[in-house]
PDB file of N, CA and C in Angstrom:
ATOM      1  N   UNK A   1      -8.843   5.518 -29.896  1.00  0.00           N
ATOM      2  CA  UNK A   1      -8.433   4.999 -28.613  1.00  0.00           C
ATOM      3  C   UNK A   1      -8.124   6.121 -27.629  1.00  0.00           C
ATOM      4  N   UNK A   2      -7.205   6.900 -28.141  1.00  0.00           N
ATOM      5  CA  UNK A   2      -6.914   8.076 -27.208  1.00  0.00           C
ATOM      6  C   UNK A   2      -8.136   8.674 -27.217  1.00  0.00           C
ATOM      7  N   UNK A   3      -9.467   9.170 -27.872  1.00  0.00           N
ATOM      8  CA  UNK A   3     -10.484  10.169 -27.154  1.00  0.00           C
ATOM      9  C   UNK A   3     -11.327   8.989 -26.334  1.00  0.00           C
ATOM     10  N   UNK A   4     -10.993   7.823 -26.400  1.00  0.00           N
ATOM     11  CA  UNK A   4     -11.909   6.987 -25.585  1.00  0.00           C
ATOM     12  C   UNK A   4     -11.467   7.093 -24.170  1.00  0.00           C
ATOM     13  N   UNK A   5     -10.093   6.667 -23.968  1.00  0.00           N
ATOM     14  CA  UNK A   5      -8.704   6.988 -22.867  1.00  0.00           C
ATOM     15  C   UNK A   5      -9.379   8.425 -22.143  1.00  0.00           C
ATOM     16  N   UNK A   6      -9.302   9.341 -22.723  1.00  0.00           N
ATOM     17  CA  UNK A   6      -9.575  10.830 -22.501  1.00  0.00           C
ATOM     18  C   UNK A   6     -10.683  10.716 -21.718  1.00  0.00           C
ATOM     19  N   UNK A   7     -12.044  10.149 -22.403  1.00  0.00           N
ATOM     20  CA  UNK A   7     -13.109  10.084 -21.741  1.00  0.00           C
ATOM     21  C   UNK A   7     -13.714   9.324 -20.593  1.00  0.00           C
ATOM     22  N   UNK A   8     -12.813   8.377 -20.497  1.00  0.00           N
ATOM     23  CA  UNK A   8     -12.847   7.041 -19.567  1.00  0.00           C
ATOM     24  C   UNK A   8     -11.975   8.048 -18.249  1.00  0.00           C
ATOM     25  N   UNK A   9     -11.232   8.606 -18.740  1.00  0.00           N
ATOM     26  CA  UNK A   9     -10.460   9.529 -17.114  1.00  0.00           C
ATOM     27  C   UNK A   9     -11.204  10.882 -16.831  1.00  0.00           C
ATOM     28  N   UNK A  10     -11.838  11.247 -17.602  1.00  0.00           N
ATOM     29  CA  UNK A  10     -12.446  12.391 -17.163  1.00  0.00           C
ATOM     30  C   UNK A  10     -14.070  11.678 -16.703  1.00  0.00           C
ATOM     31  N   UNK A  11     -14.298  10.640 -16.762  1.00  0.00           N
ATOM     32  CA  UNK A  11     -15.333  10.473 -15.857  1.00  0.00           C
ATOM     33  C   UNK A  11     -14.594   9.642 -14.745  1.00  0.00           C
ATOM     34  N   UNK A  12     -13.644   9.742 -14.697  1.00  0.00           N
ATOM     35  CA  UNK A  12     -13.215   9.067 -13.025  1.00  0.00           C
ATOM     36  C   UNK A  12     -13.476   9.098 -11.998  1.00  0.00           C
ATOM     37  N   UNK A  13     -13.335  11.033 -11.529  1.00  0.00           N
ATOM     38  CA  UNK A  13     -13.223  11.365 -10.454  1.00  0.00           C
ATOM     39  C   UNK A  13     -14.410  11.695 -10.160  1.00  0.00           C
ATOM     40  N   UNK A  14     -15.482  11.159 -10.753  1.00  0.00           N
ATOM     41  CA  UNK A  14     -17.301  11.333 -10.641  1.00  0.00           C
ATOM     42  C   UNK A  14     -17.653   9.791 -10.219  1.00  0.00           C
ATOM     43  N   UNK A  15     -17.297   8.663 -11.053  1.00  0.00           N
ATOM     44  CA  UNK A  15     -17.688   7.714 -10.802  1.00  0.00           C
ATOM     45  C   UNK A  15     -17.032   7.117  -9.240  1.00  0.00           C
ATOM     46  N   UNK A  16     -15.681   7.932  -8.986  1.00  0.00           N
ATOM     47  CA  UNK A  16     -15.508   7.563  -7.118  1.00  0.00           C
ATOM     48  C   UNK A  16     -15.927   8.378  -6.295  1.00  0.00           C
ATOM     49  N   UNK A  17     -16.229   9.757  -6.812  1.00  0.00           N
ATOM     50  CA  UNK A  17     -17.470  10.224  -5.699  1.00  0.00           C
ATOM     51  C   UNK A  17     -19.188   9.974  -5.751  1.00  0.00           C
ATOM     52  N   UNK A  18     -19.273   9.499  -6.957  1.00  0.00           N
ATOM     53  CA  UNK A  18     -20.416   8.964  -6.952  1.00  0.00           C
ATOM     54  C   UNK A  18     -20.608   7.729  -6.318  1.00  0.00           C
ATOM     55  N   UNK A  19     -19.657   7.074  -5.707  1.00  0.00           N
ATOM     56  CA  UNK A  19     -19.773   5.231  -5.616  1.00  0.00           C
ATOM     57  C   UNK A  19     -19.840   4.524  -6.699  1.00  0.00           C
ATOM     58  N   UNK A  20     -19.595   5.048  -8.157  1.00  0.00           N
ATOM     59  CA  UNK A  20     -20.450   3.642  -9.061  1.00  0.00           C
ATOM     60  C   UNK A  20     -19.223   3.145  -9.321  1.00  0.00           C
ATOM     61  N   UNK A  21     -18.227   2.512  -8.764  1.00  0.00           N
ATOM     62  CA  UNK A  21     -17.340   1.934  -9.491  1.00  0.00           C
ATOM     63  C   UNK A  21     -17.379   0.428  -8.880  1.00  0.00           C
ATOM     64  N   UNK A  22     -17.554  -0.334  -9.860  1.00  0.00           N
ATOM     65  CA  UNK A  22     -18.264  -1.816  -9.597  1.00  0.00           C
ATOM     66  C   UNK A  22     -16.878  -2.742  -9.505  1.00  0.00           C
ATOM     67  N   UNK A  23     -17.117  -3.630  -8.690  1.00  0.00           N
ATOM     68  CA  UNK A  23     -16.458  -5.126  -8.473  1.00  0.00           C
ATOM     69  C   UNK A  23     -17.017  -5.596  -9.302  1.00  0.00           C
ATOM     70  N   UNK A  24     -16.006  -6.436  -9.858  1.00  0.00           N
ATOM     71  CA  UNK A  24     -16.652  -8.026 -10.436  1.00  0.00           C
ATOM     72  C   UNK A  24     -15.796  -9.288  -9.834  1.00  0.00           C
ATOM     73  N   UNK A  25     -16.276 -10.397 -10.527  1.00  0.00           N
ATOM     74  CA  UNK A  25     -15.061 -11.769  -9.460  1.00  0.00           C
ATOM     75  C   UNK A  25     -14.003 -11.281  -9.887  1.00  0.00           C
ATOM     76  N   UNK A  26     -13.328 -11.790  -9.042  1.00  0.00           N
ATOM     77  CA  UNK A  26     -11.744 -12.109  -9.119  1.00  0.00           C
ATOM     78  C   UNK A  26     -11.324 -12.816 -10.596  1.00  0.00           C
ATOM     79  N   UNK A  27     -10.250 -12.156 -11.037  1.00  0.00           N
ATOM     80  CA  UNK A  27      -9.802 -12.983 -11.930  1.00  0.00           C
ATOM     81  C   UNK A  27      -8.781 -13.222 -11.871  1.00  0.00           C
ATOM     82  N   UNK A  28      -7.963 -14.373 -12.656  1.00  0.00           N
ATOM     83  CA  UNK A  28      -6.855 -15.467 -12.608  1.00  0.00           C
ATOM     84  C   UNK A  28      -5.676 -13.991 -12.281  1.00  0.00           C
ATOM     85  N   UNK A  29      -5.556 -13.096 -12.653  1.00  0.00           N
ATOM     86  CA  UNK A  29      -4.456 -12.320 -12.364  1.00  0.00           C
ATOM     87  C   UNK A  29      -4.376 -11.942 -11.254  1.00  0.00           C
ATOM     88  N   UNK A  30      -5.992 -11.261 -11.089  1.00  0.00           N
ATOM     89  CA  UNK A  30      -6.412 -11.067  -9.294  1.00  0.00           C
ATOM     90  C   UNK A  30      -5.842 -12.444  -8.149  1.00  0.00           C
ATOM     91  N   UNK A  31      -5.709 -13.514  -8.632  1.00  0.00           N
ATOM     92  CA  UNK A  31      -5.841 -14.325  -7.587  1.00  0.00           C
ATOM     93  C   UNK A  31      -4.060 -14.607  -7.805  1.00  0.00           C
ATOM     94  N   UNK A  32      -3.720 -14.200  -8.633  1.00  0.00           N
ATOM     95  CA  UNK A  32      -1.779 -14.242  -8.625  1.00  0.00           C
ATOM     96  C   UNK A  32      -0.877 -13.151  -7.651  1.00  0.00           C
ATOM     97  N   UNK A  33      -1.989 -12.109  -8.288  1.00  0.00           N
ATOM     98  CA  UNK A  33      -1.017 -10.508  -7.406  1.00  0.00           C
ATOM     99  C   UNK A  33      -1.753 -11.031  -5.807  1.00  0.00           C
ATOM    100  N   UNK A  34      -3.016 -11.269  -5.537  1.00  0.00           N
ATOM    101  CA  UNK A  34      -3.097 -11.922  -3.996  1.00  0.00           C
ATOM    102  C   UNK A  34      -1.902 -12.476  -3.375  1.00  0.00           C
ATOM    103  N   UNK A  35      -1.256 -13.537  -4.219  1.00  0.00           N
ATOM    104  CA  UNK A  35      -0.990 -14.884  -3.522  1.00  0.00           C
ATOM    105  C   UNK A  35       0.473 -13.783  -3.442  1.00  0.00           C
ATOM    106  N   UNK A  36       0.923 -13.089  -4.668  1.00  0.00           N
ATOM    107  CA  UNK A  36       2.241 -12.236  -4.622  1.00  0.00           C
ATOM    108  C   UNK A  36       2.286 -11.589  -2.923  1.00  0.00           C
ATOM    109  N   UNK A  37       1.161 -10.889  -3.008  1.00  0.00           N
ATOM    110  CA  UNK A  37       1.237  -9.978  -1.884  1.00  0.00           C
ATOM    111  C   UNK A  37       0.928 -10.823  -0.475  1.00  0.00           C
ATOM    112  N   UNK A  38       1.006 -11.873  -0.393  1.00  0.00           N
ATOM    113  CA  UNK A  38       0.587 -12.821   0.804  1.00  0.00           C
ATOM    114  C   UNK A  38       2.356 -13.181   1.315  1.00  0.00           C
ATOM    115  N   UNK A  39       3.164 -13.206  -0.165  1.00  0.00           N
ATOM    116  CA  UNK A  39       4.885 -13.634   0.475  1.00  0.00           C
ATOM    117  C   UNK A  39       5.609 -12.544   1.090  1.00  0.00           C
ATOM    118  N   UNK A  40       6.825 -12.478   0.287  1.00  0.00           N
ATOM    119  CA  UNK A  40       7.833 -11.815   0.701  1.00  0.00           C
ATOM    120  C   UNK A  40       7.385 -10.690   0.836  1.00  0.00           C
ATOM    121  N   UNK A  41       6.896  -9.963  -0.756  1.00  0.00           N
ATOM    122  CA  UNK A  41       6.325  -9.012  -1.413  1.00  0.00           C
ATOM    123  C   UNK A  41       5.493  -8.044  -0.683  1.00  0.00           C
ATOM    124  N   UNK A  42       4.273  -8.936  -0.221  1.00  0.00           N
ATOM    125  CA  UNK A  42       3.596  -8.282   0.868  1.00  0.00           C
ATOM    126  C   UNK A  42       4.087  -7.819   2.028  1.00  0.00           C
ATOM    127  N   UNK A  43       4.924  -8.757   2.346  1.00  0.00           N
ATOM    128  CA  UNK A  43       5.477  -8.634   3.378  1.00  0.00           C
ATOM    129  C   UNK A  43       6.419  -7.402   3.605  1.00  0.00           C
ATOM    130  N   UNK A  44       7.374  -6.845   2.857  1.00  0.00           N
ATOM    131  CA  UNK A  44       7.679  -5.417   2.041  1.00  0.00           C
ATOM    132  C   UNK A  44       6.781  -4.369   1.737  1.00  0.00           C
ATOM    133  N   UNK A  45       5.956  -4.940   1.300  1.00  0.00           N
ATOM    134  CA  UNK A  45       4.592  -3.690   1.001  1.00  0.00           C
ATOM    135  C   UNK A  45       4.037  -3.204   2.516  1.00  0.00           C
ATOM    136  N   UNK A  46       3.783  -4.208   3.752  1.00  0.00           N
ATOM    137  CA  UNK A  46       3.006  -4.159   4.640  1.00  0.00           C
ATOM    138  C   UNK A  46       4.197  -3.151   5.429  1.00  0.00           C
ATOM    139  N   UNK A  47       5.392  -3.591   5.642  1.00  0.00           N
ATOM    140  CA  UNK A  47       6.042  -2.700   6.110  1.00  0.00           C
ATOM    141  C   UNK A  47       6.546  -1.152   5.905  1.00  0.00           C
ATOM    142  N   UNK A  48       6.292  -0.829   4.639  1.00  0.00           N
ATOM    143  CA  UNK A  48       5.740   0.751   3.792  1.00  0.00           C
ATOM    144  C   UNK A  48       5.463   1.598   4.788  1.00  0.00           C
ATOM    145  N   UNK A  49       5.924   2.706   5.056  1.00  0.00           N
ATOM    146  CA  UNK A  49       4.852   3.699   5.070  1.00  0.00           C
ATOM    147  C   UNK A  49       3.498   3.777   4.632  1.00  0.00           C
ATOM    148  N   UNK A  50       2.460   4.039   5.654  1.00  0.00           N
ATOM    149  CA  UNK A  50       1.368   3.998   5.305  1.00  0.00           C
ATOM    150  C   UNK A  50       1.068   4.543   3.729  1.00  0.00           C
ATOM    151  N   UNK A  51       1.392   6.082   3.806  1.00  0.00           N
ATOM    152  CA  UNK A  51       1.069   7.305   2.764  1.00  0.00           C
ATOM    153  C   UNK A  51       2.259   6.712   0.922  1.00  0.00           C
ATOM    154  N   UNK A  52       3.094   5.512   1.492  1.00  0.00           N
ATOM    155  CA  UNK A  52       3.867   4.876   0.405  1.00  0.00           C
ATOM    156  C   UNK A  52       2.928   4.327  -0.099  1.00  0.00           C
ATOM    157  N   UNK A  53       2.633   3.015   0.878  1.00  0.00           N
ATOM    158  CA  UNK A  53       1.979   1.845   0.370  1.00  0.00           C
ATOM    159  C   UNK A  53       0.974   2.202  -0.297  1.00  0.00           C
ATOM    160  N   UNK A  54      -0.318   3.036   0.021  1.00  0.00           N
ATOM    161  CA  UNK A  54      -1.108   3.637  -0.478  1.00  0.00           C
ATOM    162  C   UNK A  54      -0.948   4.044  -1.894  1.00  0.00           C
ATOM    163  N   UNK A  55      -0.392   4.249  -2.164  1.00  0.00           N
ATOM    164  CA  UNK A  55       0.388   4.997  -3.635  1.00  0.00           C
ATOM    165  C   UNK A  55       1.067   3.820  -4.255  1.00  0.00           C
ATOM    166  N   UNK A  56       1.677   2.884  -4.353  1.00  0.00           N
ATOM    167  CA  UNK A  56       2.121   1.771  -4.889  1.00  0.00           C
ATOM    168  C   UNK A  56       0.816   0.679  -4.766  1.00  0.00           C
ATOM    169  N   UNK A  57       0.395   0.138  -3.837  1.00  0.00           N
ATOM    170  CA  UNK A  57      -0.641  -0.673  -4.389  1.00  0.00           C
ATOM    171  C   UNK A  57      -1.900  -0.151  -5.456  1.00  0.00           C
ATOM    172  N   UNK A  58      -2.053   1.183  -5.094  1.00  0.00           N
ATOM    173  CA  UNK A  58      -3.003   1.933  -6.201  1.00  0.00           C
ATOM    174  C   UNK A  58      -2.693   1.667  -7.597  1.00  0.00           C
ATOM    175  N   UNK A  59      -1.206   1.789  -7.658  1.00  0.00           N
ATOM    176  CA  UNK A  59      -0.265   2.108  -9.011  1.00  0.00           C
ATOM    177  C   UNK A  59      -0.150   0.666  -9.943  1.00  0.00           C
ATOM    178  N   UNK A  60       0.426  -0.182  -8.668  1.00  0.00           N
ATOM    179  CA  UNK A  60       0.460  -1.665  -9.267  1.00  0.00           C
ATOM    180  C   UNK A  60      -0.528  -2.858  -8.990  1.00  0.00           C
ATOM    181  N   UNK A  61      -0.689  -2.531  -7.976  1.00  0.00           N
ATOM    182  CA  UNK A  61      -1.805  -3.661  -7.833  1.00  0.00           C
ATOM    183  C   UNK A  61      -2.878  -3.137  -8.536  1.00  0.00           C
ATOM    184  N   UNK A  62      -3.487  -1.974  -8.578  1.00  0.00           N
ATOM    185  CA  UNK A  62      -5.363  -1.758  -9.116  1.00  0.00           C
ATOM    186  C   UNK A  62      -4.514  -0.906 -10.405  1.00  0.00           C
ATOM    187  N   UNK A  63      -3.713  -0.918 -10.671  1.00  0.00           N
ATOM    188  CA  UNK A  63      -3.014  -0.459 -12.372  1.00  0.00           C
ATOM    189  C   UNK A  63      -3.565   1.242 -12.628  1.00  0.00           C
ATOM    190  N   UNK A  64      -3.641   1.695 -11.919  1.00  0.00           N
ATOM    191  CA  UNK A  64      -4.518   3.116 -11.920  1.00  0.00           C
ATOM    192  C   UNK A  64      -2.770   3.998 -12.889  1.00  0.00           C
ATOM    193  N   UNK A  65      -3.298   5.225 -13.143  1.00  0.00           N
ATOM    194  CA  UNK A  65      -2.191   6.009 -13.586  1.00  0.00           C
ATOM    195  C   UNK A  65      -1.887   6.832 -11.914  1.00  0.00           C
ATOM    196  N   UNK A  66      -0.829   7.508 -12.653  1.00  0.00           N
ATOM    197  CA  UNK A  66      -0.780   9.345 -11.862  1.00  0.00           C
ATOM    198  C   UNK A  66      -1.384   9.246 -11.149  1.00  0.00           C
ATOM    199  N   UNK A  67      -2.532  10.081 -13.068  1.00  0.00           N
ATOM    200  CA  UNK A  67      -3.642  10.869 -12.302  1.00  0.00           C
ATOM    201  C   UNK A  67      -4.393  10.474 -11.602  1.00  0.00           C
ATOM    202  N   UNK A  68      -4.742   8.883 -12.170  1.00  0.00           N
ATOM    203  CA  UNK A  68      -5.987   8.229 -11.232  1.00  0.00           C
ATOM    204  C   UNK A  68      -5.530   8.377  -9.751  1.00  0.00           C
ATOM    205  N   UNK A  69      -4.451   7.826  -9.740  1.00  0.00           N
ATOM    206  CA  UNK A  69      -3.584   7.681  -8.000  1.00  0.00           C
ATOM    207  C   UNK A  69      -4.081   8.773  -7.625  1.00  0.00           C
ATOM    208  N   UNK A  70      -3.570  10.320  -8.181  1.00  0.00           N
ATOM    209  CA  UNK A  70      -3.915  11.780  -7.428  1.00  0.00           C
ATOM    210  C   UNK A  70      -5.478  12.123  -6.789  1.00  0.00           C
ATOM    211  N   UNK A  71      -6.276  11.403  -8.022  1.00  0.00           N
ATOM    212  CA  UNK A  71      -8.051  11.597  -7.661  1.00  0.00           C
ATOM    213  C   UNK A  71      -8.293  10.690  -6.654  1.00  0.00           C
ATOM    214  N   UNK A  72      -7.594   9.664  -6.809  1.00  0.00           N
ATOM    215  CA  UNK A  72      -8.503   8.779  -5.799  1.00  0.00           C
ATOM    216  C   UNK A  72      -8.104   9.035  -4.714  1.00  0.00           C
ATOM    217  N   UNK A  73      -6.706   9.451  -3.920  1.00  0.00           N
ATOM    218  CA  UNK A  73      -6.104  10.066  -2.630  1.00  0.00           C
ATOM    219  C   UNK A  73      -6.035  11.447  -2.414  1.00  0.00           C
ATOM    220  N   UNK A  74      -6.473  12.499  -3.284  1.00  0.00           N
ATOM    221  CA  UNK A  74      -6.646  13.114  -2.743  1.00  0.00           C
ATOM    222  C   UNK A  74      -5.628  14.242  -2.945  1.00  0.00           C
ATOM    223  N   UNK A  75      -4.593  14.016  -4.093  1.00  0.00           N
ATOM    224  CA  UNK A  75      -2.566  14.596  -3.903  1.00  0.00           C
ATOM    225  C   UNK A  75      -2.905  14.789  -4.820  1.00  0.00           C
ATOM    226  N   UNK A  76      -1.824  15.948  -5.247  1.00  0.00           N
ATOM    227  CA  UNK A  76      -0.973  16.131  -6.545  1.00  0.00           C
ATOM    228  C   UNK A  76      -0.374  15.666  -6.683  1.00  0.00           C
ATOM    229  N   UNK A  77      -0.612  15.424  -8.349  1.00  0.00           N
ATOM    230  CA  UNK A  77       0.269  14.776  -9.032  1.00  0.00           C
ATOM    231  C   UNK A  77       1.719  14.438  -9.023  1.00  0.00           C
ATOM    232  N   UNK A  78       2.265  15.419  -8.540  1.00  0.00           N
ATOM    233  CA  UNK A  78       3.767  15.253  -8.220  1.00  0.00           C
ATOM    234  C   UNK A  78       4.016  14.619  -6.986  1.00  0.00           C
ATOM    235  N   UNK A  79       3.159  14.791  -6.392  1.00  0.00           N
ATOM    236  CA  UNK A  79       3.062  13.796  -4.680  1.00  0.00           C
ATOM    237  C   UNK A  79       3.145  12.512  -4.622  1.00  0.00           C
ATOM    238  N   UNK A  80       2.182  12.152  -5.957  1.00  0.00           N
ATOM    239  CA  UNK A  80       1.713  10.743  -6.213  1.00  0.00           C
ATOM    240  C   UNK A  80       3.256  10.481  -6.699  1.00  0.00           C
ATOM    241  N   UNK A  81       3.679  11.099  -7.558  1.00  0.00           N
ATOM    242  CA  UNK A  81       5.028  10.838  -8.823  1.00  0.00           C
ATOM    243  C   UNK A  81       6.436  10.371  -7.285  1.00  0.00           C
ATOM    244  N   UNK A  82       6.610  10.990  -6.324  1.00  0.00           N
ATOM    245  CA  UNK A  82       7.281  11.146  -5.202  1.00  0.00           C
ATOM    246  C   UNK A  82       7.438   9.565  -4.548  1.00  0.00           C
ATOM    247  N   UNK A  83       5.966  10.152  -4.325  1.00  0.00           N
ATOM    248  CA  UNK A  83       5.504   8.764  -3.498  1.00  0.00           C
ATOM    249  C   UNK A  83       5.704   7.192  -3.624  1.00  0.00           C
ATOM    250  N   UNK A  84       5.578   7.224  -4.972  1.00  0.00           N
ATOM    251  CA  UNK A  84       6.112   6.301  -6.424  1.00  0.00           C
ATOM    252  C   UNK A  84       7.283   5.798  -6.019  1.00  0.00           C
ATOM    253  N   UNK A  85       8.232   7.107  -6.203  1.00  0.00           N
ATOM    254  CA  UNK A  85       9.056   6.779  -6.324  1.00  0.00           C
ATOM    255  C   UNK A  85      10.260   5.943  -5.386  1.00  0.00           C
ATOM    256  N   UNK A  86       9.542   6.956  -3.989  1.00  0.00           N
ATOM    257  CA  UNK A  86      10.425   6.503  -2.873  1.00  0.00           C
ATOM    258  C   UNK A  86      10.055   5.130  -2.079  1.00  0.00           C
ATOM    259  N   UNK A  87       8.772   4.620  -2.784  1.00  0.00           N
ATOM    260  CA  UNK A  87       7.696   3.243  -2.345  1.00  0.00           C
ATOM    261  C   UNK A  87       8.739   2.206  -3.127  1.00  0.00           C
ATOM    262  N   UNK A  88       9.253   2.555  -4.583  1.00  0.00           N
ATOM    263  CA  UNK A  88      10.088   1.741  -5.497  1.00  0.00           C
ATOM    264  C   UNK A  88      11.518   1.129  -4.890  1.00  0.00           C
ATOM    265  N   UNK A  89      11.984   2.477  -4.529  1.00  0.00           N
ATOM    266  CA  UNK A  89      13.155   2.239  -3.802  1.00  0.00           C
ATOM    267  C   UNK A  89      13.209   1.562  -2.511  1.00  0.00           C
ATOM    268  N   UNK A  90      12.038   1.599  -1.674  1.00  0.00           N
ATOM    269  CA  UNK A  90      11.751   1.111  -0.334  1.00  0.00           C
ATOM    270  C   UNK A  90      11.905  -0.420  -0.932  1.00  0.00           C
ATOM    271  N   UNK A  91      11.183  -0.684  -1.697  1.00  0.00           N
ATOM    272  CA  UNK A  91      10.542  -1.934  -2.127  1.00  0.00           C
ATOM    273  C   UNK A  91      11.434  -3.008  -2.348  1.00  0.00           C
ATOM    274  N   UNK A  92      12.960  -1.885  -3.172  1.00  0.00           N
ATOM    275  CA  UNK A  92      13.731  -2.802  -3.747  1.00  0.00           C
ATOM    276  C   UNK A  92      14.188  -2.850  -2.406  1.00  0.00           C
ATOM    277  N   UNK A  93      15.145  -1.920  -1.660  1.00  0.00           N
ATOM    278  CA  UNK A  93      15.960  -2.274  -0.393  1.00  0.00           C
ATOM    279  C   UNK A  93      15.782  -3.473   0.213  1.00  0.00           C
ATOM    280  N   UNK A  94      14.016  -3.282   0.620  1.00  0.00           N
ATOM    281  CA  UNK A  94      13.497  -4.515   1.330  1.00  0.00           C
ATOM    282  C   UNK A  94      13.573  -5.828   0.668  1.00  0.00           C
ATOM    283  N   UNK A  95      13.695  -6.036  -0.719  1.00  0.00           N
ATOM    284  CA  UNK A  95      13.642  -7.304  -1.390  1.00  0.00           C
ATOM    285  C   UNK A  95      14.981  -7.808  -1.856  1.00  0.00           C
ATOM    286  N   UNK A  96      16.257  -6.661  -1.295  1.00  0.00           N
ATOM    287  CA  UNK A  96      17.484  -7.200  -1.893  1.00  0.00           C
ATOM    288  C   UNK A  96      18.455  -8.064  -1.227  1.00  0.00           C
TER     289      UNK A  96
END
């Protein structure tokens, strides 16, 4: 599992500069985190900092790691880890 893990992230940052990273339909979870992010939730998320939100929907909504977060925007890792963090805290404020 782990050299599969290994190999599945080291072709990452090829398959998003290449374009090949494919859609498929929506599925029943896809159409839950939608309806999530359509309430309150979204409504919290939308108000984010751009460079937050970016980094939390990556994280939770498309389930990416870190690293994925770091390749696909562009940051270090610790940026992403930051970004995380202070998107978490935004998140709760706004939802308490």
């Amino acid at each position: 599992d782990a050299f599969r893990r290994r190999a599945h992230h080291a072709r990452l940052p090829e398959a998003i500069a290449g374009g090949s990273v494919r859609t498929t339909a929506p599925a029943a979870e896809d159409e839950v985190l939608a309806a999530t992010v359509d309430g309150e939730v979204g409504d919290a998320l939308r108000r984010l900092a751009p460079e937050l939100g970016d980094v939390l929907r990556a994280m939770v909504l498309d389930g990416l790691t870190v690293r994925e977060t770091a390749v696909l925007l562009g940051l270090p890792e610790g940026t992403v880890k930051t970004r995380a963090r202070r998107a978490r805290r935004a998140m709760r404020e706004a939802l308490s």
